[in-house]
C-alpha atoms as a PDB file:
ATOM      1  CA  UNK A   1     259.008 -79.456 -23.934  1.00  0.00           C
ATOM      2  CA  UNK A   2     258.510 -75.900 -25.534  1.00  0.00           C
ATOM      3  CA  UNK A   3     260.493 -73.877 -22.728  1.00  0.00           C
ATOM      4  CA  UNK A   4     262.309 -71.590 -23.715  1.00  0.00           C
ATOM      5  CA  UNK A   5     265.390 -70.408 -22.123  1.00  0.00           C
ATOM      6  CA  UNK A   6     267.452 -66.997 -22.442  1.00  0.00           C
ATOM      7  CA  UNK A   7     270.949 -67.300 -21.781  1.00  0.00           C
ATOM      8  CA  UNK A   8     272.885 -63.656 -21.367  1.00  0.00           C
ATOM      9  CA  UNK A   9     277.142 -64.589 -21.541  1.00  0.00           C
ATOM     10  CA  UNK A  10     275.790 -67.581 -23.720  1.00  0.00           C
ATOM     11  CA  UNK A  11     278.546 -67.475 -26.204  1.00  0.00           C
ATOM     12  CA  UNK A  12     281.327 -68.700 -23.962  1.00  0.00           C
ATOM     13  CA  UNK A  13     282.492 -70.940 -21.288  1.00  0.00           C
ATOM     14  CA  UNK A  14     279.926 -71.788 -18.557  1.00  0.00           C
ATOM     15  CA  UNK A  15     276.836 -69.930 -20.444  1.00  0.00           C
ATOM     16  CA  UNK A  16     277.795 -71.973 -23.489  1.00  0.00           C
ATOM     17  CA  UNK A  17     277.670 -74.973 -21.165  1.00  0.00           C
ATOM     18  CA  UNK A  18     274.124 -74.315 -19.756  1.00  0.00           C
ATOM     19  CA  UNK A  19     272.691 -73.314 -23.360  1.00  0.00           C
ATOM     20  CA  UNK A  20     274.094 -77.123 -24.815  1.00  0.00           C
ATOM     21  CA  UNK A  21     272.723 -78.197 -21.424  1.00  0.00           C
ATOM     22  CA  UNK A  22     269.188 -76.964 -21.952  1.00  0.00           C
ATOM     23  CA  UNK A  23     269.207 -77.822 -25.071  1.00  0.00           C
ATOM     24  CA  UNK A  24     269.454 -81.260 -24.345  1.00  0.00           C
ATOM     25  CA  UNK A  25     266.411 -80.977 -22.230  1.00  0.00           C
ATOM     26  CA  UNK A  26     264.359 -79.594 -24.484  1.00  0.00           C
ATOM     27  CA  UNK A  27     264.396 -76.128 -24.529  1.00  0.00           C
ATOM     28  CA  UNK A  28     264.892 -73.846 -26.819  1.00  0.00           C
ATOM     29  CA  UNK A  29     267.936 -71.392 -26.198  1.00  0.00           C
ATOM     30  CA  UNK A  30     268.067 -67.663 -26.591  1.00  0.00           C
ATOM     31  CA  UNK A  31     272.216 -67.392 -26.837  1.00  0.00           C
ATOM     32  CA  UNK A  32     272.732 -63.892 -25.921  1.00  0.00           C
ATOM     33  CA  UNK A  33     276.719 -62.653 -25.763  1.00  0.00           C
ATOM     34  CA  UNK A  34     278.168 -59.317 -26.311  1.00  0.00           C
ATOM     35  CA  UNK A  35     280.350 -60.595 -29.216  1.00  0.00           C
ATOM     36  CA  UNK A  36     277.495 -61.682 -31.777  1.00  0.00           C
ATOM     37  CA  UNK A  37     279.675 -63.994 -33.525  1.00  0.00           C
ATOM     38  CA  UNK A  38     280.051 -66.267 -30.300  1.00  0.00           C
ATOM     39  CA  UNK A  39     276.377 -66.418 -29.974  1.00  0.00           C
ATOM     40  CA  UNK A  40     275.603 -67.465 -33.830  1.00  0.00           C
ATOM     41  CA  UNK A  41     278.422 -70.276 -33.170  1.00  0.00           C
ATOM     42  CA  UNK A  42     277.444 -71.880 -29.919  1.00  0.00           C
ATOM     43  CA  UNK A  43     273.800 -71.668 -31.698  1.00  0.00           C
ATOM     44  CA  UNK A  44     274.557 -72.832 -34.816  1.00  0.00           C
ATOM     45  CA  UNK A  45     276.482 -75.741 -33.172  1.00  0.00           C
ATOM     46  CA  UNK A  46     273.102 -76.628 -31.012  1.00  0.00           C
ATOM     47  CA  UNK A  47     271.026 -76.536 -34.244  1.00  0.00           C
ATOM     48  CA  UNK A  48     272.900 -78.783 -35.612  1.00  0.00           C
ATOM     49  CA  UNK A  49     273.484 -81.562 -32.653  1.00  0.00           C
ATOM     50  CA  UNK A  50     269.189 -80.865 -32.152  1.00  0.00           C
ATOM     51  CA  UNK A  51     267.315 -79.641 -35.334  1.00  0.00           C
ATOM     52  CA  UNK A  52     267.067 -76.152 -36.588  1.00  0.00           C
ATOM     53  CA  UNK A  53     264.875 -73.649 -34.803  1.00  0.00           C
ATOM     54  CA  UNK A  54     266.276 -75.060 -31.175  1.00  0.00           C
ATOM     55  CA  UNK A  55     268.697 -72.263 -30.455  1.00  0.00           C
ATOM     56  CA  UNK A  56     268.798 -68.397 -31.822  1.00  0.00           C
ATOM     57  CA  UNK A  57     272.027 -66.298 -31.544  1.00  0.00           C
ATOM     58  CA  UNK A  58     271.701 -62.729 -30.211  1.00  0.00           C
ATOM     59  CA  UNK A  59     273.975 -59.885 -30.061  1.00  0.00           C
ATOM     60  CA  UNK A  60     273.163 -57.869 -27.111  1.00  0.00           C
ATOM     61  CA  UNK A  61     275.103 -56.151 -24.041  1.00  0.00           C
ATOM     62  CA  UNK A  62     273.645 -56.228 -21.078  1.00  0.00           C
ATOM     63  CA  UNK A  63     274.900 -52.767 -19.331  1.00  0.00           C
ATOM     64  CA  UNK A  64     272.999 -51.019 -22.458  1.00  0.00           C
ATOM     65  CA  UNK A  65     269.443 -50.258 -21.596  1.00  0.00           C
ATOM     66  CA  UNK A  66     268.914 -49.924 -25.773  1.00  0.00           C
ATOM     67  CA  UNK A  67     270.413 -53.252 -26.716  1.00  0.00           C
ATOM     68  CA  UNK A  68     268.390 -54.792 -23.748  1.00  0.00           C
ATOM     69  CA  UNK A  69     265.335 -53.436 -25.482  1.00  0.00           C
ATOM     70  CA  UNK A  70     266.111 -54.524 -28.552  1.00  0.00           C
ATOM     71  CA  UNK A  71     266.910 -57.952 -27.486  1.00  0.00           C
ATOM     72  CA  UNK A  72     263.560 -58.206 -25.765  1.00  0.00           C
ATOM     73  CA  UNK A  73     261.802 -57.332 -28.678  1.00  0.00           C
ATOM     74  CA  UNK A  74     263.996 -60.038 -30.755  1.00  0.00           C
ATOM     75  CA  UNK A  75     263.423 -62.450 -28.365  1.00  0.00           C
ATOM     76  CA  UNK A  76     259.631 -62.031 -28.078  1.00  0.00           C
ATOM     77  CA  UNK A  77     259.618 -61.828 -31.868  1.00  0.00           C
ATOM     78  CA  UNK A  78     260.667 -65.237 -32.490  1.00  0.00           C
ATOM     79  CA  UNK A  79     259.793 -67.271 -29.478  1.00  0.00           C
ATOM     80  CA  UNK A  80     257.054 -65.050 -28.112  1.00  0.00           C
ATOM     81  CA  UNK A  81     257.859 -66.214 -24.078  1.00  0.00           C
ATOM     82  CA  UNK A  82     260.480 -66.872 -21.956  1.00  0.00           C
ATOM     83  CA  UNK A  83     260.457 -69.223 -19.034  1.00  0.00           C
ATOM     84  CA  UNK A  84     264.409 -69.426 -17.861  1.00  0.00           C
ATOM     85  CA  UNK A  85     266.622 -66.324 -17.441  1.00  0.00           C
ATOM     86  CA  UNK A  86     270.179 -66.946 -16.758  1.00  0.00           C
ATOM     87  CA  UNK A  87     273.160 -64.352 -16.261  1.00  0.00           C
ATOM     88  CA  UNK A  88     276.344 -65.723 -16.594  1.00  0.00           C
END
């Protein structure tokens, strides 16, 4: 599969449970979380249970229409579509 999925609250809790969860499908995972750090772990973590270039940490909050932007463009830059959106 070459889906790829954004996750927004990805860093934590239940959107860290749905990114591992896609994962395992066979997407790829955008892990978007307002605390950067989070998002690098939980993606880091996925690269390494399923091969490097499966899951991207983003930085990005989602009541700023500028860090939305700029996470579009991020997104777009390095998996060039998105099928999945989830807000958690």
């Amino acid at each position: 599969m070459n889906q790829v999925a954004v996750v927004i609250g990805g860093g934590q809790t239940l959107g860290e449970f749905l990114c591992r969860g896609l994962a395992a499908e066979g997407y790829r995972v955008a892990v978007v979380d307002i605390q950067s750090e989070k998002a690098s772990r939980v993606a880091q973590e996925i690269n390494a249970e399923y091969g490097e270039g499966t899951a991207y940490g983003f930085g990005a909050d989602a009541t700023s229409e500028a860090s939305v932007t700029a996470l579009a463009h991020g997104v777009d830059e390095i998996f060039t579509r998105v099928d999945l959106l989830v807000y958690s």
